[in-house]
Protein backbone atom coordinates (compact mmCIF):
# COMPACT_ATOMS: atom_id res chain seq x y z
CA UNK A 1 -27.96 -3.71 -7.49
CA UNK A 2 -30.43 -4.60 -10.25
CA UNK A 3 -29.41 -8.33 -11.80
CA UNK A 4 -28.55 -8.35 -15.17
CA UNK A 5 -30.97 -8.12 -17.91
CA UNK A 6 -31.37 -11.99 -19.39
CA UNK A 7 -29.87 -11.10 -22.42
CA UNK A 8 -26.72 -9.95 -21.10
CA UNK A 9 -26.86 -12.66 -18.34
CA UNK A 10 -27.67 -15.41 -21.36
CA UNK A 11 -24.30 -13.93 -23.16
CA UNK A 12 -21.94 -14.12 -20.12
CA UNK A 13 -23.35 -17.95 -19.69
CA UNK A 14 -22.61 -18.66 -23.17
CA UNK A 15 -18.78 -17.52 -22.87
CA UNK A 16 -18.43 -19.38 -20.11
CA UNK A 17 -19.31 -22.43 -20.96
CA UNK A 18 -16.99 -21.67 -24.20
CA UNK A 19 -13.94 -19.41 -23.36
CA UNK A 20 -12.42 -20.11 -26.74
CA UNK A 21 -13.30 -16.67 -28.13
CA UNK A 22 -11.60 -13.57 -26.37
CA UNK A 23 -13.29 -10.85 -28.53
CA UNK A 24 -16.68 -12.19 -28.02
CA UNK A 25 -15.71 -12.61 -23.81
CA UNK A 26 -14.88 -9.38 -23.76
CA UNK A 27 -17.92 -7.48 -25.17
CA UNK A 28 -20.11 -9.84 -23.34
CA UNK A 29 -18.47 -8.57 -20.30
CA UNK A 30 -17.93 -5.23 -21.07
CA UNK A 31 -21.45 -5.09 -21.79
CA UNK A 32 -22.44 -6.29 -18.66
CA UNK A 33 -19.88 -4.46 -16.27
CA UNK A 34 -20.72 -0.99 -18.41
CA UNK A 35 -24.71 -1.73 -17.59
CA UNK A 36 -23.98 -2.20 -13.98
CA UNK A 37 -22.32 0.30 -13.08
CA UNK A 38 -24.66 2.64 -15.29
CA UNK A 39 -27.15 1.60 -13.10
CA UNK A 40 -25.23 2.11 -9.81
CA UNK A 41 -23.95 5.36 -10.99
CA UNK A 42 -27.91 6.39 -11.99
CA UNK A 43 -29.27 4.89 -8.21
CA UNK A 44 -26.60 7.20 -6.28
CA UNK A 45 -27.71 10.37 -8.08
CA UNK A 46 -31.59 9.60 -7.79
CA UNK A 47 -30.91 9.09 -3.88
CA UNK A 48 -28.53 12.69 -3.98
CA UNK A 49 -31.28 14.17 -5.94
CA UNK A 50 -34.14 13.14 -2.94
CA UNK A 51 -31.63 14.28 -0.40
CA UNK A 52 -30.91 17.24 -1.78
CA UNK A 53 -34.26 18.46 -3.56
CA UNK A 54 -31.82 19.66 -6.89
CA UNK A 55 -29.50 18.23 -9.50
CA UNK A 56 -26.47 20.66 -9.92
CA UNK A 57 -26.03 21.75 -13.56
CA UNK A 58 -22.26 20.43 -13.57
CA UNK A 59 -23.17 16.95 -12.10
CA UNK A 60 -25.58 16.55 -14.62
CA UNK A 61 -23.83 17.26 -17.23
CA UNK A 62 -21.26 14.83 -16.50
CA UNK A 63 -23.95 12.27 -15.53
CA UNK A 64 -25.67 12.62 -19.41
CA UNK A 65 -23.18 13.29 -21.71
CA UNK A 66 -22.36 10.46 -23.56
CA UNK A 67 -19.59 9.07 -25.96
CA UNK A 68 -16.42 11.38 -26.75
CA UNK A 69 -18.49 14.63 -28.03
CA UNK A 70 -19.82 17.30 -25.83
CA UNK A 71 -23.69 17.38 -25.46
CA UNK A 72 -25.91 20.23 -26.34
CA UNK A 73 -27.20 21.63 -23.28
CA UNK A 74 -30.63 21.68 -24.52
CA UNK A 75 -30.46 17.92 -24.35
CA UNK A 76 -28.53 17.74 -20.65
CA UNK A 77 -31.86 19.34 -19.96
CA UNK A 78 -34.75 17.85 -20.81
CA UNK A 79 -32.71 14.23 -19.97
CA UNK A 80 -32.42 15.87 -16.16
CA UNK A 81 -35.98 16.22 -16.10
CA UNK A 82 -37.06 13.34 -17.53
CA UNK A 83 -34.85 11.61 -14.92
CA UNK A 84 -36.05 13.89 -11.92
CA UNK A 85 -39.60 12.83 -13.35
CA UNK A 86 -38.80 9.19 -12.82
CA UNK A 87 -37.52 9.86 -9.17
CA UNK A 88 -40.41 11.93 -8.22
CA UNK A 89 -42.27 8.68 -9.47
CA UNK A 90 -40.56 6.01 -8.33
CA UNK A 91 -39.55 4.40 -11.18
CA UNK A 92 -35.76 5.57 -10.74
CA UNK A 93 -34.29 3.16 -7.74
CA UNK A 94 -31.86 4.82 -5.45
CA UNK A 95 -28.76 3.60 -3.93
CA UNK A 96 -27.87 4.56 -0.31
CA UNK A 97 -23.87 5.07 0.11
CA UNK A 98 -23.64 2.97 2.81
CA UNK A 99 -25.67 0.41 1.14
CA UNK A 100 -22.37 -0.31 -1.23
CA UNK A 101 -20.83 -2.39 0.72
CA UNK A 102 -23.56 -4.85 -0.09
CA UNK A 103 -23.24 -4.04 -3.87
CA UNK A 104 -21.50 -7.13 -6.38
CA UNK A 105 -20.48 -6.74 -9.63
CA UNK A 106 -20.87 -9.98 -12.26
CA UNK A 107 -17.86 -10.73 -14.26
CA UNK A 108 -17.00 -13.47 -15.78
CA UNK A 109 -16.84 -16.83 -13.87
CA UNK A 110 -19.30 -15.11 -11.02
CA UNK A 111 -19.46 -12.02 -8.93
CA UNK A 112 -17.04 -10.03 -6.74
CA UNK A 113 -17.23 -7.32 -4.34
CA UNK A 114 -18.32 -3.83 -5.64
CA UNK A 115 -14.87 -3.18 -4.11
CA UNK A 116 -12.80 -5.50 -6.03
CA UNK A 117 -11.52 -3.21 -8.76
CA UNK A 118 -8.12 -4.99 -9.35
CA UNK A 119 -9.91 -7.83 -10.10
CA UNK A 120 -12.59 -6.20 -12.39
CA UNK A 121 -9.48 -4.20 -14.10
CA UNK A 122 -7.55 -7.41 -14.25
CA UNK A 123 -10.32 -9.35 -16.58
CA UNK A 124 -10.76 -6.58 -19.07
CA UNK A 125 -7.66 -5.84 -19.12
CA UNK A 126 -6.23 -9.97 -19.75
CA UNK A 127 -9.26 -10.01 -22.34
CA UNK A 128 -7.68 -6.65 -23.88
CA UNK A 129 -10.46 -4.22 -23.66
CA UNK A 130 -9.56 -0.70 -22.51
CA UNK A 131 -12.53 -0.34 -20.51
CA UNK A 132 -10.96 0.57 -16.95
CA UNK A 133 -12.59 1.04 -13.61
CA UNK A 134 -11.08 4.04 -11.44
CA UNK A 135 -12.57 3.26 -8.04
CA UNK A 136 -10.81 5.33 -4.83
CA UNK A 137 -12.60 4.39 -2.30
CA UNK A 138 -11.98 0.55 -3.17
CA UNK A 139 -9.94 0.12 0.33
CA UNK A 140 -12.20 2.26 2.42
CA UNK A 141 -15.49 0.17 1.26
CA UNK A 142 -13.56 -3.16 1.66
CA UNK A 143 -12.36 -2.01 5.23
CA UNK A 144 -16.54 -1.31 6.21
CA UNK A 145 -17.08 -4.94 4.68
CA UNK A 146 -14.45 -6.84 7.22
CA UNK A 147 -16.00 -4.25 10.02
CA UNK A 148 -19.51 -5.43 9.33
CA UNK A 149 -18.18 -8.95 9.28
CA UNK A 150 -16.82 -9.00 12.49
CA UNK A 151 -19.77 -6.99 14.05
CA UNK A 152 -18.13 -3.70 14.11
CA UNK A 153 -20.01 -1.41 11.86
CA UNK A 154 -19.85 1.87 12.68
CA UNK A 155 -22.38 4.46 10.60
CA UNK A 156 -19.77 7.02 10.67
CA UNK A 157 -17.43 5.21 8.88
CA UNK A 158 -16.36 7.55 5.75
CA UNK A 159 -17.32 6.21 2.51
CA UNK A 160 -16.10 7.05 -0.47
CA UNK A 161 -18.37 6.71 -3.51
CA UNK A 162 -16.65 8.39 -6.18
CA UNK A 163 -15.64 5.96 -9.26
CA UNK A 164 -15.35 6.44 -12.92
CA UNK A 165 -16.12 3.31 -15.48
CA UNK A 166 -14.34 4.88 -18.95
CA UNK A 167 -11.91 3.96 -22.05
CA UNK A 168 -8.55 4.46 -21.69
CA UNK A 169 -5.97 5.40 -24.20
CA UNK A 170 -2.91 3.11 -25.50
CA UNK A 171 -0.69 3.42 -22.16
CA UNK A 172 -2.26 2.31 -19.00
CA UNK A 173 1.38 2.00 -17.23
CA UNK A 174 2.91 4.60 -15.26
CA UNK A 175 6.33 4.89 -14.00
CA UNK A 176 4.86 5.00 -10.09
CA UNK A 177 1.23 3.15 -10.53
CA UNK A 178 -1.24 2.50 -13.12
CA UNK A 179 -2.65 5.48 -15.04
CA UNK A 180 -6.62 5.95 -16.18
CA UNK A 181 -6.27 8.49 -18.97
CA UNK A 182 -10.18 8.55 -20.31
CA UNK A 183 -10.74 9.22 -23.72
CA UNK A 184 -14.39 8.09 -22.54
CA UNK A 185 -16.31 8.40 -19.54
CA UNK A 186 -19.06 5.60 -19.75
CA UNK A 187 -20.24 5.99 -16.18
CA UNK A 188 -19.65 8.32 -13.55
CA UNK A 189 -20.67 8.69 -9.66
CA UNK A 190 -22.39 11.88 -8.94
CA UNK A 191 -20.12 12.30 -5.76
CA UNK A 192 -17.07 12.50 -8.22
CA UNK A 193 -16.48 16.56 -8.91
CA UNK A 194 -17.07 17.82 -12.43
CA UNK A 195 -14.61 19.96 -12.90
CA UNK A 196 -12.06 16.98 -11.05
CA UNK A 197 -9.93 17.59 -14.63
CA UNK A 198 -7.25 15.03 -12.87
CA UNK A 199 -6.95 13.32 -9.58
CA UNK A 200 -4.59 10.74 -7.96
CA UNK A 201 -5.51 8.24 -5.36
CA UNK A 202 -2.83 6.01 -3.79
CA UNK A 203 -0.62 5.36 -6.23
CA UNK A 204 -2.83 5.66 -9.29
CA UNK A 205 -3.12 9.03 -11.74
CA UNK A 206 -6.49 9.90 -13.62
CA UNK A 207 -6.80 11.83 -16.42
CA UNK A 208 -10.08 12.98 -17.61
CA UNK A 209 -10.23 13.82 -20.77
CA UNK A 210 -14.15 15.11 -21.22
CA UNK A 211 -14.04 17.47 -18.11
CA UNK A 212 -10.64 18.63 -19.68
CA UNK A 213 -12.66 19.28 -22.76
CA UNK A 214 -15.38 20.71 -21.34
CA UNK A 215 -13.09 23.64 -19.65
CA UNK A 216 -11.69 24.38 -23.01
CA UNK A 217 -14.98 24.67 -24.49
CA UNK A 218 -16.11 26.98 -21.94
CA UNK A 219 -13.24 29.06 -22.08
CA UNK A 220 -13.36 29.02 -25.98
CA UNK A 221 -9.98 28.02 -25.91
CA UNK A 222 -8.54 26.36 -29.41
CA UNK A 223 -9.35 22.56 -29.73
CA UNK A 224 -5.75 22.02 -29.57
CA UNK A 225 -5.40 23.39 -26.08
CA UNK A 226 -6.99 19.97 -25.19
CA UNK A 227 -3.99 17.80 -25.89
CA UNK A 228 -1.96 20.11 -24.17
CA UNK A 229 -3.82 20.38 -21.02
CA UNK A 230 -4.13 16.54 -20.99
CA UNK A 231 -0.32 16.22 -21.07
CA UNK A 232 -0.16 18.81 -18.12
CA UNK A 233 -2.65 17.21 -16.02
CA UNK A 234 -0.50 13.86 -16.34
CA UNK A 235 2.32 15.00 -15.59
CA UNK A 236 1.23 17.00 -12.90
CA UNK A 237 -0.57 13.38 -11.11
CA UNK A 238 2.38 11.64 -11.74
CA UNK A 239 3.98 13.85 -9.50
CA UNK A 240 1.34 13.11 -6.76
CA UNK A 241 2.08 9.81 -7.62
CA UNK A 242 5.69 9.91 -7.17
CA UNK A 243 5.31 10.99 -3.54
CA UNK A 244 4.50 7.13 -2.79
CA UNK A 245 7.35 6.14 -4.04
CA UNK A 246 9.08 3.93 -1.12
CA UNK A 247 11.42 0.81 -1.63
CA UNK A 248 8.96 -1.36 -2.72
CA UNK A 249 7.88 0.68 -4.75
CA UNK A 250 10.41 -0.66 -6.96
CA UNK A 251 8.51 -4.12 -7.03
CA UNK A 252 6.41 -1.81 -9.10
CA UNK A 253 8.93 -0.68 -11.35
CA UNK A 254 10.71 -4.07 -11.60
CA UNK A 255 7.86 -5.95 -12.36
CA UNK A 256 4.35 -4.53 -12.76
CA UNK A 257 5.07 -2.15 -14.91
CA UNK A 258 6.66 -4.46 -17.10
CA UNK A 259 3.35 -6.75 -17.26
CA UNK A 260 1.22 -3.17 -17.58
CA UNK A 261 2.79 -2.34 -20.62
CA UNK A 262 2.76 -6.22 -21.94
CA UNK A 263 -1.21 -6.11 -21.57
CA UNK A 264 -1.24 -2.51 -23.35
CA UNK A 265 1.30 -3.26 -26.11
CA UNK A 266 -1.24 -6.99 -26.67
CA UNK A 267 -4.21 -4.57 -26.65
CA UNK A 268 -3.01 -1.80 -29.41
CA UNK A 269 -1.55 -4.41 -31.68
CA UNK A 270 -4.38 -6.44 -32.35
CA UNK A 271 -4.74 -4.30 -35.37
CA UNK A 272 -0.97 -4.33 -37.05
CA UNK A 273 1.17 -1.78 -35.86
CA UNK A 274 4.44 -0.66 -37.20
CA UNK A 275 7.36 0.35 -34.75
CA UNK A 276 7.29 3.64 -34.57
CA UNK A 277 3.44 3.71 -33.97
CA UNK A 278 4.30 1.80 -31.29
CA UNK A 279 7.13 4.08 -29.61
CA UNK A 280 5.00 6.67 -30.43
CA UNK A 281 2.06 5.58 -28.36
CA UNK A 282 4.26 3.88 -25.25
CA UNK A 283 7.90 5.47 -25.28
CA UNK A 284 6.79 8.53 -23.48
CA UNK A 285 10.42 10.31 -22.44
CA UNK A 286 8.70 12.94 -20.63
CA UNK A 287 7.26 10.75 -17.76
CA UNK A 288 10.51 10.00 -15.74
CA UNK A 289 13.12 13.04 -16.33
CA UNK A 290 10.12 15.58 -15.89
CA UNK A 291 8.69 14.35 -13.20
CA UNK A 292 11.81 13.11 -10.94
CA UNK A 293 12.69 17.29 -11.93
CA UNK A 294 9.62 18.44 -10.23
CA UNK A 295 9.48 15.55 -7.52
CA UNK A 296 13.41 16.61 -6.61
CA UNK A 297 11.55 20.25 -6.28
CA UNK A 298 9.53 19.76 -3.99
CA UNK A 299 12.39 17.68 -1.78
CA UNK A 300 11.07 14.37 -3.03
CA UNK A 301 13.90 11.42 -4.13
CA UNK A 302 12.25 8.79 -6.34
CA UNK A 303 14.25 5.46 -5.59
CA UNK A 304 16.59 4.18 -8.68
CA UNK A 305 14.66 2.29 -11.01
CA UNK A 306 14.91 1.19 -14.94
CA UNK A 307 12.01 1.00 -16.89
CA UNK A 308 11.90 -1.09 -20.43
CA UNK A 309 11.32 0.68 -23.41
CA UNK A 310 8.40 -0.32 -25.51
CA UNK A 311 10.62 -2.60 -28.28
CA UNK A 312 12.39 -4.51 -25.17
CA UNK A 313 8.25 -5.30 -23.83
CA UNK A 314 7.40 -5.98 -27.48
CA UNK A 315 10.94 -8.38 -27.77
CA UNK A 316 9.48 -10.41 -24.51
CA UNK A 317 6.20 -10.78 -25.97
CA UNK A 318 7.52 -12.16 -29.23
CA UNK A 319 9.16 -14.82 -27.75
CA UNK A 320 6.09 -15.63 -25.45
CA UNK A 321 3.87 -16.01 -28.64
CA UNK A 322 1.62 -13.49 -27.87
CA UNK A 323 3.25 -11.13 -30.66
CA UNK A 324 4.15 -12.02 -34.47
CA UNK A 325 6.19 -10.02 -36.35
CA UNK A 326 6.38 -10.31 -40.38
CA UNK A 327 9.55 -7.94 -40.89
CA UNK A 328 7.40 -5.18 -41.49
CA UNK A 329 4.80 -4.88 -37.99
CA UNK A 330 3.65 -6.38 -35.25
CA UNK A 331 0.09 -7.97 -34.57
CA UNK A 332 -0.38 -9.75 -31.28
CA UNK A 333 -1.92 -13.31 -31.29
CA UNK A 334 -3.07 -13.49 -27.63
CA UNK A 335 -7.11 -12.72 -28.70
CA UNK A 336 -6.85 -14.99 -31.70
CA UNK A 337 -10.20 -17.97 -32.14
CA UNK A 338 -9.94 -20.52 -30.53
CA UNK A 339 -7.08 -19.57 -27.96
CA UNK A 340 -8.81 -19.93 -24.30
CA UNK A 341 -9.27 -17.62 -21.94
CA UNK A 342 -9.40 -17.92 -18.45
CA UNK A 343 -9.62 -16.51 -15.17
């Protein structure tokens, strides 16, 4: 992958060498992981579009749309060209598949494997950004990388190259496995479907909020159709999800989701937040009844497990420090100057 423009390099340096600033960390690296995988996501479609002499309309679409507003097609167009323009010339790199296995991402403190998304997810995430990476083929990519290492590479070996970079809303915790619901898609593989409105992958569901969008637009359905839809395509993944529920599983429940919602609950109250906003945005009721309903359906038994409400999470983080609370609401401390960050 291209290195990093000396600007953004310059600004990861600088944080290093200082990690007393969290807000100023994490733009310098969201900055820098956003570029990257721009750039990955823009090689992989140059190399599909000398492959397979066309750009399809949909994957295009999703490839140039930007921010949370739908683009004018008039615009998807002449950016496609003037893209196909720089393939045809060269200037566009390309980016085999099998060629990301070789691929590392710079965070902060150094680089990791293209396929290290927990780790990627994990610094945003402790620097409270809600910039996520949804990667699925993570484990098949990292199982090519220990075949190649041992001298077992074998060019039939499925790759999967589909990932989403985005923002995610308020709640990144699910009762199963981690949830990507994407208010914003800021890049986007080519190989990932465009009308994908939801997916799950292990034990993960993704919600995607633009292609959700985009169907209602289409179908000149009422804007608030969106939120609806949204709600059903979550619920309908965390049904998926449910189906890898096993007992240890409940290491998930019992713990992960627990430090999940800490990291979330740090994140939305770094502007103050009243109670209710906050069981509005975390205490969502629906998740376990409806889903354990439609999981029993479909002769699934989800193991026995307790989840904390949002005000227990909030009461732990209180008495960690991380959250102060004036009588009136809560503003978290954990990304105040001069508090170090480290990883």
């Amino acid at each position: 992958m291209t290195a990093l423009p000396q600007e953004l390099e310059r600004t990861l340096a600088q944080q290093e060498s200082n990690p007393f600033d969290a807000g100023l960390a994490r733009r310098a690296l969201e900055d820098a992981v956003i570029y990257q995988f721009r750039v990955l996501a823009a090689g992989l479609l140059a190399e599909s579009i000398l492959r397979d002499g066309c750009l399809q309309a949909g994957v295009a679409r999703q490839h140039f749309e930007s921010g949370d507003e739908p683009s004018e097609t008039t615009r998807i167009r002449e950016a496609s060209q003037r893209f196909g323009e720089s393939v045809a010339s060269g200037t566009q790199g390309t980016i085999l598949i099998r060629e990301l296995s070789q691929v590392r991402v710079r965070i902060l403190g150094g680089e990791v494997q293209l396929w290290d998304d927990c780790e990627i997810n994990q610094q945003l995430s402790g620097l409270g950004s809600d910039v996520r990476l949804a990667f699925p083929g993570a484990a098949r990519l990292s199982e090519l990388v220990l075949r190649e290492t041992i001298g077992q590479s074998d060019d039939k070996w499925p790759v999967d190259a589909r990932f989403i970079l985005g923002r995610v809303g308020a709640k990144t915790a699910g009762p199963f496995g981690p949830v990507f619901d994407f208010h914003v898609e800021l890049a986007v593989s080519p190989y990932v479907d465009p009308s994908a409105t939801a997916f799950t992958y292990e034990n993960r569901a993704v919600v995607r909020r633009a292609a959700i969008r985009r169907v209602v637009l289409d179908r000149q359905m009422p804007q608030e159709a969106i939120e609806v839809q949204c709600l059903h395509n979550l619920i309908h993944e965390l049904v998926h999800t449910s189906s890898y529920s096993h007992p240890s599983q409940q290491s998930y429940a019992a713990w992960h989701y627990t430090q999940d919602l800490k990291a979330d609950i740090r994140r939305f109250t770094e502007t103050a937040k009243s109670r209710a906003e906050i069981e509005q945005a975390f205490d969502l009721s629906y998740e376990r009844d409806i889903v354990a309903f439609k999981a029993k359906a479909l002769g699934r038994s989800l193991p026995e497990q307790k989840l904390p409400d949002s005000m227990q999470v909030v009461a732990l983080l209180i008495q960690d420090g991380s959250v102060g609370f004036d009588g009136v609401s809560y503003l978290s401390t954990a990304y105040g100057d001069g508090r170090r960050w480290a990883f």
